[in-house]
PDB file of N, CA and C in Angstrom:
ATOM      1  N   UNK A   1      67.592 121.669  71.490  1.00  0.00           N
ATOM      2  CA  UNK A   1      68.308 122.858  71.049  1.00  0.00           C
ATOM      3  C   UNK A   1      67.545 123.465  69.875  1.00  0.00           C
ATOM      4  N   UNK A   2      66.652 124.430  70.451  1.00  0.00           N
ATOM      5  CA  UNK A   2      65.729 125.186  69.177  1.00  0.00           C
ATOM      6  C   UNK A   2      66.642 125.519  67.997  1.00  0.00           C
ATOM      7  N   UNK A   3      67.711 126.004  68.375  1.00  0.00           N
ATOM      8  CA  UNK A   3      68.398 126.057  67.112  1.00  0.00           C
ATOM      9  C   UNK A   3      69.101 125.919  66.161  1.00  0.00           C
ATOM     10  N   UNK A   4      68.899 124.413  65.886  1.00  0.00           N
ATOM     11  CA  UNK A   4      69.245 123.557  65.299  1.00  0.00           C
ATOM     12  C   UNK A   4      67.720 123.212  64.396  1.00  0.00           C
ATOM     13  N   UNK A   5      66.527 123.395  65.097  1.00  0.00           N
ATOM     14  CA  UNK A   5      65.244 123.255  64.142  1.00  0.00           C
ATOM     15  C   UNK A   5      64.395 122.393  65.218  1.00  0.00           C
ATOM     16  N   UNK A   6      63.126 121.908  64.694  1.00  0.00           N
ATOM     17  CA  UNK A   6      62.342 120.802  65.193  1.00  0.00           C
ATOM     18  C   UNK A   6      61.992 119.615  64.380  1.00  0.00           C
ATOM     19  N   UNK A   7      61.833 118.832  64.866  1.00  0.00           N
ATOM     20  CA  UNK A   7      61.409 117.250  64.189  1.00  0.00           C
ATOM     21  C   UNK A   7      60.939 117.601  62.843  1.00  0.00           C
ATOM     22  N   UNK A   8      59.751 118.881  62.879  1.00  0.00           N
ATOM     23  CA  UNK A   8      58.876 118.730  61.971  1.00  0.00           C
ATOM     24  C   UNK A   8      59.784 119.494  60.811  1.00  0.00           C
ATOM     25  N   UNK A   9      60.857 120.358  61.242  1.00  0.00           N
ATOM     26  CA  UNK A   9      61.715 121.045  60.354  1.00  0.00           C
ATOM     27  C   UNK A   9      62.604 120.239  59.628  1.00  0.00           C
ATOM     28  N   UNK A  10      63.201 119.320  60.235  1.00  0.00           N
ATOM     29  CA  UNK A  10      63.900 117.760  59.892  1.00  0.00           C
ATOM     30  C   UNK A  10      63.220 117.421  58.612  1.00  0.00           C
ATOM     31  N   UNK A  11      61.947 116.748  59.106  1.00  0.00           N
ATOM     32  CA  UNK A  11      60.955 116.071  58.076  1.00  0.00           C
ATOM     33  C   UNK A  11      60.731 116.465  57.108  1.00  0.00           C
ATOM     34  N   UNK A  12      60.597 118.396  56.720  1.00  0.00           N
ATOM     35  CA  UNK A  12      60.501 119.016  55.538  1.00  0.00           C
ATOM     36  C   UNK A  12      61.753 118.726  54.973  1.00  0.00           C
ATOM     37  N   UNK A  13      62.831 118.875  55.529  1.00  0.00           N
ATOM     38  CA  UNK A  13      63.830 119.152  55.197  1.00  0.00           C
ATOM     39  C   UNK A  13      64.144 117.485  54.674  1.00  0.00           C
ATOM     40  N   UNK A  14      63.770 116.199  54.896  1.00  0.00           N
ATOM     41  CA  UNK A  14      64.195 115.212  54.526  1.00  0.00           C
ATOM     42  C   UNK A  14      63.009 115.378  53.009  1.00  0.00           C
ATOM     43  N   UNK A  15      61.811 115.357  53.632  1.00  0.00           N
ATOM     44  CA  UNK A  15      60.855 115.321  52.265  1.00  0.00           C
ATOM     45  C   UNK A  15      61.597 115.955  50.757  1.00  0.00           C
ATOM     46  N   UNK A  16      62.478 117.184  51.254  1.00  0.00           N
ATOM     47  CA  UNK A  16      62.579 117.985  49.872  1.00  0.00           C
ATOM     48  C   UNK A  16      63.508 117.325  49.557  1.00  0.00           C
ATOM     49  N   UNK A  17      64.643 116.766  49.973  1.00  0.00           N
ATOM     50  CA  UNK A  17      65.491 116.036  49.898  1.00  0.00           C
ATOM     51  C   UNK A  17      65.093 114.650  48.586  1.00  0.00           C
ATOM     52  N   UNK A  18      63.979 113.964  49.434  1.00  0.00           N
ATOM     53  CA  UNK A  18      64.276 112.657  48.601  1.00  0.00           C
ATOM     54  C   UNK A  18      63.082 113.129  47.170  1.00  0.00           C
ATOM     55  N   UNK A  19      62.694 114.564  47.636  1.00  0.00           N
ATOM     56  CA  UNK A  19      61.633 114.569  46.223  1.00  0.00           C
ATOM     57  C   UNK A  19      62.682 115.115  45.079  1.00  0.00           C
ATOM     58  N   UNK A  20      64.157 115.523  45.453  1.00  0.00           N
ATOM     59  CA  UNK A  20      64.996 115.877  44.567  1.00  0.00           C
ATOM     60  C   UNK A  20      66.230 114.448  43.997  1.00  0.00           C
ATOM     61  N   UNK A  21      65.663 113.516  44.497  1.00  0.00           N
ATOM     62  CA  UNK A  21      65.981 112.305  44.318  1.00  0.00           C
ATOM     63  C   UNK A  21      67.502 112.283  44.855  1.00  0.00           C
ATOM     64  N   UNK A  22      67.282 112.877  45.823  1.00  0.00           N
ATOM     65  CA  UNK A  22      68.435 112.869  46.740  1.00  0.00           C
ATOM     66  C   UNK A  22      69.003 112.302  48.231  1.00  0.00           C
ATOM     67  N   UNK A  23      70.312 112.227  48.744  1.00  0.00           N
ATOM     68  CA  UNK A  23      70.165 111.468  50.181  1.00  0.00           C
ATOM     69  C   UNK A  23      70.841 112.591  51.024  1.00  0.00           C
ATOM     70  N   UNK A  24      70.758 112.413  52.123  1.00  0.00           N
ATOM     71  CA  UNK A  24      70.878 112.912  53.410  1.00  0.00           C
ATOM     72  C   UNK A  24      72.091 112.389  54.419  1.00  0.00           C
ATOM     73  N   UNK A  25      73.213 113.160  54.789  1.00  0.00           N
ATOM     74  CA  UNK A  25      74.280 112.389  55.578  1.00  0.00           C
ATOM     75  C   UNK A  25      74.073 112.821  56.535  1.00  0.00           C
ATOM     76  N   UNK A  26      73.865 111.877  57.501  1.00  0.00           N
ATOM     77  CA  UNK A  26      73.540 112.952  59.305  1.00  0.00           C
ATOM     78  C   UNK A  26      74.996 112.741  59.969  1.00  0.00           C
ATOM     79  N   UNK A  27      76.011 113.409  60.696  1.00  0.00           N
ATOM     80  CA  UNK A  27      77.044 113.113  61.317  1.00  0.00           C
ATOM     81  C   UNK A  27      76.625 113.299  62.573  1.00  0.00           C
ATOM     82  N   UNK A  28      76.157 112.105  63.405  1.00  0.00           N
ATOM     83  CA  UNK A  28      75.718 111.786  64.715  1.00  0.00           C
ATOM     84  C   UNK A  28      76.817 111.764  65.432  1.00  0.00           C
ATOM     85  N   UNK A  29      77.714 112.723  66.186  1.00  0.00           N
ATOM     86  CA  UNK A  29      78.370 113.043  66.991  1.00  0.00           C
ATOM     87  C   UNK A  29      78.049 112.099  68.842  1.00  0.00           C
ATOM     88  N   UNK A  30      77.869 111.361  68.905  1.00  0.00           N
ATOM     89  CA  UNK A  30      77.451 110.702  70.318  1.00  0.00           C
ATOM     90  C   UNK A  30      78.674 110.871  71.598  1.00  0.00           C
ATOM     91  N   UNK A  31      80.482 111.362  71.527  1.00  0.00           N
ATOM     92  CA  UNK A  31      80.631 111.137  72.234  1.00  0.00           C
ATOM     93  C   UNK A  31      80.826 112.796  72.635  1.00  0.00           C
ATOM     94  N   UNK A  32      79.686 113.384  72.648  1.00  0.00           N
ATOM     95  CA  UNK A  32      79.749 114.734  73.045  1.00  0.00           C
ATOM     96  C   UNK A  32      79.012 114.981  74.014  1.00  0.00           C
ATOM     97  N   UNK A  33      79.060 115.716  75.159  1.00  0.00           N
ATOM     98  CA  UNK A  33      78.363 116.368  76.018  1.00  0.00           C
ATOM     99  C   UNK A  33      78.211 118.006  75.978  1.00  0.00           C
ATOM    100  N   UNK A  34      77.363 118.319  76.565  1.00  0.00           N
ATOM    101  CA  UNK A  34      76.867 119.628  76.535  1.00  0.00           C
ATOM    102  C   UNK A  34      77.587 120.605  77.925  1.00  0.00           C
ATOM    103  N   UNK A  35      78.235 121.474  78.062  1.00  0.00           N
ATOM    104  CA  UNK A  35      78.861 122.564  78.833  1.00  0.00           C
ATOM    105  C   UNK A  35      77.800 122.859  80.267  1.00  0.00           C
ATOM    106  N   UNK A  36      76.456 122.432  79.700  1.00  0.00           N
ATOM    107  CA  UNK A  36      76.243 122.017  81.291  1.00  0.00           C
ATOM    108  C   UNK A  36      75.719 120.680  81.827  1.00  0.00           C
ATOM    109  N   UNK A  37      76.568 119.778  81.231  1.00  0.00           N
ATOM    110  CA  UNK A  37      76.487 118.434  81.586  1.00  0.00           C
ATOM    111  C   UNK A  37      77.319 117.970  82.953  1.00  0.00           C
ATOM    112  N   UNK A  38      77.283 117.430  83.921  1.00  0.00           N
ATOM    113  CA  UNK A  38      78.109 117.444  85.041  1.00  0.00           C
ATOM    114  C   UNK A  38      79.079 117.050  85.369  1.00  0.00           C
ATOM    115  N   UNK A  39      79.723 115.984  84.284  1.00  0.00           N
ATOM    116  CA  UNK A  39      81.037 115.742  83.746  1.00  0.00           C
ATOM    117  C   UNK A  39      81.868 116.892  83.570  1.00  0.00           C
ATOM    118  N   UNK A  40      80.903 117.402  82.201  1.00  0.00           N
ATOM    119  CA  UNK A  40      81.819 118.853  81.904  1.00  0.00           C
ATOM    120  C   UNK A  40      82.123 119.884  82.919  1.00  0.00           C
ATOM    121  N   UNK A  41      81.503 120.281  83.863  1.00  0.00           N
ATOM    122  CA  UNK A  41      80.727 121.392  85.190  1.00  0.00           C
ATOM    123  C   UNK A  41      82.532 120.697  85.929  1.00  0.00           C
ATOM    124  N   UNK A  42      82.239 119.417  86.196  1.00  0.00           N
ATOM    125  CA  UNK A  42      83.232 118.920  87.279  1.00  0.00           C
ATOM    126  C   UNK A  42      84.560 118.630  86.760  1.00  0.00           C
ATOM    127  N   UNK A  43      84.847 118.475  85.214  1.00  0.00           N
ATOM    128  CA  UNK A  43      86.283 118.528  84.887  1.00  0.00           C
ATOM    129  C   UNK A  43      86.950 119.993  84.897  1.00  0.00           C
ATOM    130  N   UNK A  44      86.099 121.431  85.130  1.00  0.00           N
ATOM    131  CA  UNK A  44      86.505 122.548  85.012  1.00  0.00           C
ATOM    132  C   UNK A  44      86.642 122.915  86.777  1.00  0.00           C
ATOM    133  N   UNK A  45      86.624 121.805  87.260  1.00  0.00           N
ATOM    134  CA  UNK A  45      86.684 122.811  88.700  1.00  0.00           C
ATOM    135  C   UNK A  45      88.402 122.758  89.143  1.00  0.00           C
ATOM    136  N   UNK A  46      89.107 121.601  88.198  1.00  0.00           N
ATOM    137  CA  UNK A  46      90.351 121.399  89.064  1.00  0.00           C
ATOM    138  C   UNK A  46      91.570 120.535  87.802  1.00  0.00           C
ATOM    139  N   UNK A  47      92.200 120.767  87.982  1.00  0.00           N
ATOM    140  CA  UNK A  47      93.203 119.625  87.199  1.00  0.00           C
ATOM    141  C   UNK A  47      93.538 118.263  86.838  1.00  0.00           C
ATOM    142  N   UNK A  48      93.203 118.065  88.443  1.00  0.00           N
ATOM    143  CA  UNK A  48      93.150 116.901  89.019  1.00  0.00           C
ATOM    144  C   UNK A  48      91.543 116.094  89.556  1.00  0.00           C
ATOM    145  N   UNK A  49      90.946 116.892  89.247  1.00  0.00           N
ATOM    146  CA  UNK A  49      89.449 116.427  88.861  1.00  0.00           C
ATOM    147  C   UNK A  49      89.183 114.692  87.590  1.00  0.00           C
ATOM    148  N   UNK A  50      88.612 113.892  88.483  1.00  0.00           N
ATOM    149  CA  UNK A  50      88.245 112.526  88.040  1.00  0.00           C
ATOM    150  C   UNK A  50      87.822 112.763  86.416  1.00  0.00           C
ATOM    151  N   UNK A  51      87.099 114.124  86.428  1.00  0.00           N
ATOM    152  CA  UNK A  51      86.639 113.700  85.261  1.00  0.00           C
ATOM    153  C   UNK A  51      87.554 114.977  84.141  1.00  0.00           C
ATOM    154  N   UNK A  52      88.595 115.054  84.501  1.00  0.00           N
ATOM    155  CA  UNK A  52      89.180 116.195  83.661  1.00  0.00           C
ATOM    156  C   UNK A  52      89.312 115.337  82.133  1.00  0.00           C
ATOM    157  N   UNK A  53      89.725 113.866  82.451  1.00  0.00           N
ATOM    158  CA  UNK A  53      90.095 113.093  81.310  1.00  0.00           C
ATOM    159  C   UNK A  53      89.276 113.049  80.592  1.00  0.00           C
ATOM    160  N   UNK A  54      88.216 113.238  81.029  1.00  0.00           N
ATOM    161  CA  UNK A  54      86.796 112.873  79.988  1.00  0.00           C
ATOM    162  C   UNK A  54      86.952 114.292  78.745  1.00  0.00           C
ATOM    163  N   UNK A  55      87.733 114.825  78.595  1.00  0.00           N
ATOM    164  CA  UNK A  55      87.436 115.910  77.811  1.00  0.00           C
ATOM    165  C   UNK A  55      89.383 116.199  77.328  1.00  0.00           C
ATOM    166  N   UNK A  56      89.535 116.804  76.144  1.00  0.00           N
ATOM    167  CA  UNK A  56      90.596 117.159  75.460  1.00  0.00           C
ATOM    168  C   UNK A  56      91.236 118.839  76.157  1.00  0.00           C
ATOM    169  N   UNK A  57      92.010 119.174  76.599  1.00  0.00           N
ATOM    170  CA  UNK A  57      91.924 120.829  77.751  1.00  0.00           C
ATOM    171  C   UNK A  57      94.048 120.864  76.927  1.00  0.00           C
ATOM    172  N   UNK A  58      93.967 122.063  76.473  1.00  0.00           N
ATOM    173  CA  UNK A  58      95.284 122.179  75.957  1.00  0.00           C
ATOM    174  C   UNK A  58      95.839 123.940  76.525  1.00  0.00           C
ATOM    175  N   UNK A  59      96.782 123.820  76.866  1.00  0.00           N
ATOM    176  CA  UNK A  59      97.091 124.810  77.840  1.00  0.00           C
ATOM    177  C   UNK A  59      97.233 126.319  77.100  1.00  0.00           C
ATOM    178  N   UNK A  60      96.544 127.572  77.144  1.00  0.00           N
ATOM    179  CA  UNK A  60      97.597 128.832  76.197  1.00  0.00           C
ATOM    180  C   UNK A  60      98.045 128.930  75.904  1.00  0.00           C
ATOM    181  N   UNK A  61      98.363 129.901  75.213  1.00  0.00           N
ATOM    182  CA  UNK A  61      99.784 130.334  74.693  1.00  0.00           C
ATOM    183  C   UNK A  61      99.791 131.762  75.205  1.00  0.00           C
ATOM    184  N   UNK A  62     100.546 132.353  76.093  1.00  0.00           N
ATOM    185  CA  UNK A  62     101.226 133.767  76.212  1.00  0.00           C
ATOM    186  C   UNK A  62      99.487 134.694  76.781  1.00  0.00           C
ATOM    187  N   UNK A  63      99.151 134.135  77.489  1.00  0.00           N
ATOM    188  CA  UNK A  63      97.646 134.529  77.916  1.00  0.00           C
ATOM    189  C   UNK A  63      96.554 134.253  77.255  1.00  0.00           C
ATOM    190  N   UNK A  64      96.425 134.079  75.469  1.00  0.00           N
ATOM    191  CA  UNK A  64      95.649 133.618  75.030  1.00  0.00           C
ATOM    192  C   UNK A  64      95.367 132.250  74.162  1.00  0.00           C
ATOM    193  N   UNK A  65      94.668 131.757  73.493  1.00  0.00           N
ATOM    194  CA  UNK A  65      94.052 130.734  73.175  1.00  0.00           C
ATOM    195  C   UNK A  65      95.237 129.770  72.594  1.00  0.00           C
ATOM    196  N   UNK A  66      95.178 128.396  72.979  1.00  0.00           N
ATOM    197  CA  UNK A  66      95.923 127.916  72.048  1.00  0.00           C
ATOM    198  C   UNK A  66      96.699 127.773  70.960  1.00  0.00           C
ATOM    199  N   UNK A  67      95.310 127.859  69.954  1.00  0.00           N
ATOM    200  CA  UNK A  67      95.458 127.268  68.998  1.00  0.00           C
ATOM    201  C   UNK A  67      94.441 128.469  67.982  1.00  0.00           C
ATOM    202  N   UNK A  68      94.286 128.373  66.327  1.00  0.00           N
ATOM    203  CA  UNK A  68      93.447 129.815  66.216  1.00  0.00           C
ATOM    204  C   UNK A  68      92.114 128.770  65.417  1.00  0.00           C
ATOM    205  N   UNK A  69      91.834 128.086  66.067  1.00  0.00           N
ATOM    206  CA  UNK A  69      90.398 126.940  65.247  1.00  0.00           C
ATOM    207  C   UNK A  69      89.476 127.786  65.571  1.00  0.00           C
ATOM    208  N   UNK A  70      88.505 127.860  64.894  1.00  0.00           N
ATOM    209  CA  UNK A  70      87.207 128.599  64.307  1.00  0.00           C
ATOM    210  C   UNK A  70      86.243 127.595  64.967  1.00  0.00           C
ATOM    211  N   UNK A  71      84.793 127.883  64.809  1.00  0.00           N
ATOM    212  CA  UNK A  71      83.934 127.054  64.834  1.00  0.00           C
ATOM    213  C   UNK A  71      82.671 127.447  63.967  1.00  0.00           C
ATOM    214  N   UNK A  72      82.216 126.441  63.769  1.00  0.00           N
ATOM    215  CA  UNK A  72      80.720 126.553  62.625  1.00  0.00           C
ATOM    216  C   UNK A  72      79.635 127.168  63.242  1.00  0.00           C
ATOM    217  N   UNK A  73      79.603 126.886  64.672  1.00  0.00           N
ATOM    218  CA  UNK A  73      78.503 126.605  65.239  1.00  0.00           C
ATOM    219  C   UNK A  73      78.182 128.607  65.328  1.00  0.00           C
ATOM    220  N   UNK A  74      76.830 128.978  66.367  1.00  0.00           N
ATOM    221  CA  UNK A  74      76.666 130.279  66.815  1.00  0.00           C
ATOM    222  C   UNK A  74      77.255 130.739  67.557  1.00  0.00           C
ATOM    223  N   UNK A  75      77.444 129.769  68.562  1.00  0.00           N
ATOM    224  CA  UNK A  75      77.658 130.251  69.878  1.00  0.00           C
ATOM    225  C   UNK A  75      79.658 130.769  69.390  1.00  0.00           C
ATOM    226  N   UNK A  76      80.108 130.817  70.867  1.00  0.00           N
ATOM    227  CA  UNK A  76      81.422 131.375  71.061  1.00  0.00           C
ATOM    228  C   UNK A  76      82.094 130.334  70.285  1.00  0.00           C
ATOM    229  N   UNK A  77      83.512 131.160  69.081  1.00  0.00           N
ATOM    230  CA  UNK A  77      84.363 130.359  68.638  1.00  0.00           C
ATOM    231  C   UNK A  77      84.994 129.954  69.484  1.00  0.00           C
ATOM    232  N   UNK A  78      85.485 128.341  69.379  1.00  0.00           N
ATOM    233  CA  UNK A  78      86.692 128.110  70.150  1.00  0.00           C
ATOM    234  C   UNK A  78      86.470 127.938  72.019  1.00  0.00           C
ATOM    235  N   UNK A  79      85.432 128.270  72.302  1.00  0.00           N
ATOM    236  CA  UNK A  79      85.222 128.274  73.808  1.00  0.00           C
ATOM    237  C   UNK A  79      86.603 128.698  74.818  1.00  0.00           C
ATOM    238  N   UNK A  80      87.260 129.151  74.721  1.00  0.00           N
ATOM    239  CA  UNK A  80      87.893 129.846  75.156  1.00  0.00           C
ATOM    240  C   UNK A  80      87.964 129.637  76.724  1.00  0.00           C
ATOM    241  N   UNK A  81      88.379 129.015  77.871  1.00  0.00           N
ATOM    242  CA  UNK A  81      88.301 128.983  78.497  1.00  0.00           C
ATOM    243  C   UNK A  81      89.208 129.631  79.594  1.00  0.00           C
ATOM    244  N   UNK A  82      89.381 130.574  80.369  1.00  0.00           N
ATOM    245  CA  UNK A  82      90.478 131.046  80.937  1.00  0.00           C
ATOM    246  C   UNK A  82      91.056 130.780  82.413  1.00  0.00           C
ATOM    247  N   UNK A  83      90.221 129.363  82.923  1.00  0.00           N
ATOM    248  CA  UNK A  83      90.263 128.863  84.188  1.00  0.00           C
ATOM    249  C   UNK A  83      90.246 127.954  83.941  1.00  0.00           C
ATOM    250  N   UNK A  84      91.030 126.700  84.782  1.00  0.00           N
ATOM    251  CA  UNK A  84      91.868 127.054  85.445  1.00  0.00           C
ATOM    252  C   UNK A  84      93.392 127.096  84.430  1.00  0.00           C
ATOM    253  N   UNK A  85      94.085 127.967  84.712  1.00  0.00           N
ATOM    254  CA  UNK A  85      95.488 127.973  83.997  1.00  0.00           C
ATOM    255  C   UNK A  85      95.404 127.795  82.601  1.00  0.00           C
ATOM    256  N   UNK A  86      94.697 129.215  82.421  1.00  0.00           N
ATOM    257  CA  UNK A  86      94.767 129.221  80.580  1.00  0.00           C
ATOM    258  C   UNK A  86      94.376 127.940  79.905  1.00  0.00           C
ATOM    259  N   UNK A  87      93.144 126.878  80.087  1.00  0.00           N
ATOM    260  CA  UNK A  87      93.369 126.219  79.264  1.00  0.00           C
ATOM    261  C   UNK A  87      91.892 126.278  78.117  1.00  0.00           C
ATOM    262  N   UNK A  88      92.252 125.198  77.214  1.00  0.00           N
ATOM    263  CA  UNK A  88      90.750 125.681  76.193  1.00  0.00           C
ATOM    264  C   UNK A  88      90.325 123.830  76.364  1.00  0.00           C
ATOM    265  N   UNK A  89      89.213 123.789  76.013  1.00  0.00           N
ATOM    266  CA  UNK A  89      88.282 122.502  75.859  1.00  0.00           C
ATOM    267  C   UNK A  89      87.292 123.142  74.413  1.00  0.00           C
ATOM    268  N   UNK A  90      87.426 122.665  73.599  1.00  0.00           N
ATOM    269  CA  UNK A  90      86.420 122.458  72.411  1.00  0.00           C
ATOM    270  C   UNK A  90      85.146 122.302  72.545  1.00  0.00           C
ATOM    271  N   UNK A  91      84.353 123.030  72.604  1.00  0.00           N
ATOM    272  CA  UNK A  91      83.276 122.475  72.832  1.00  0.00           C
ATOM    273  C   UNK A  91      82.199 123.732  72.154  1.00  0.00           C
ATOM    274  N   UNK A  92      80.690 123.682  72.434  1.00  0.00           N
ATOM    275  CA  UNK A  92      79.806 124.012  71.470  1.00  0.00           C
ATOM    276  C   UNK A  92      79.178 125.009  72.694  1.00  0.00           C
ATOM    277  N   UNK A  93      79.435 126.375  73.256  1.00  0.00           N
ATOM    278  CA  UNK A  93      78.402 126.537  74.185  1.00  0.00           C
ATOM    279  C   UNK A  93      77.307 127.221  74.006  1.00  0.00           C
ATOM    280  N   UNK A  94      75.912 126.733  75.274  1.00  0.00           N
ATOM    281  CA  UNK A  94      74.908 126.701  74.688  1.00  0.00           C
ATOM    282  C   UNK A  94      74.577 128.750  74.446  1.00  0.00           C
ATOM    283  N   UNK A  95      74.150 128.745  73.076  1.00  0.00           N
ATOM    284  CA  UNK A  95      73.841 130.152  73.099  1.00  0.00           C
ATOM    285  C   UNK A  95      72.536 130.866  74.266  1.00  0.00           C
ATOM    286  N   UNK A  96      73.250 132.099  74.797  1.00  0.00           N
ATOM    287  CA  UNK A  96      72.152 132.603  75.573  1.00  0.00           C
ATOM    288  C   UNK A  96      70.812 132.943  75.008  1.00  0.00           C
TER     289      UNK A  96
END
């Protein structure tokens, strides 16, 4: 994900770090998948889909979004999902 940086952007970014006699907290997120991962692809096709469980899906409110959570990231706040049956899944999608 270019935009987030590269290794070598990391490395500056740790160097300036410990030359300010400072530390670094990484929050390694591992039980996340990416929106076109095939888990994710196959819990959006159905309700009753094997892998719907694999993911958090909370139903609308009155046509739109749940809940009013923001997100940090670039891409779309909130991912918004409007299939099947108004529901939303949290997630990060990848910017075009």
């Amino acid at each position: 994900m270019t935009e987030f940086g590269t290794m070598a952007d990391f490395d500056e970014l740790l160097r300036a770090v410990k030359q300010r006699h400072m530390r670094l907290v990484l929050d390694l997120v591992v039980n996340h998948t990416s929106d076109e991962h095939r888990w994710f692809v196959e819990s959006r096709k159905s309700k009753d889909n094997p892998y719907r469980n694999y993911y958090i899906w909370r139903p609308g409110k009155n046509g739109k979004e749940p809940n009013n959570w923001t997100s940090f990231f670039p891409a779309q706040p909130g991912s918004w999902i409007p299939q099947p049956a108004n529901t939303i899944c949290i997630y990060c999608r990848k910017a075009a």
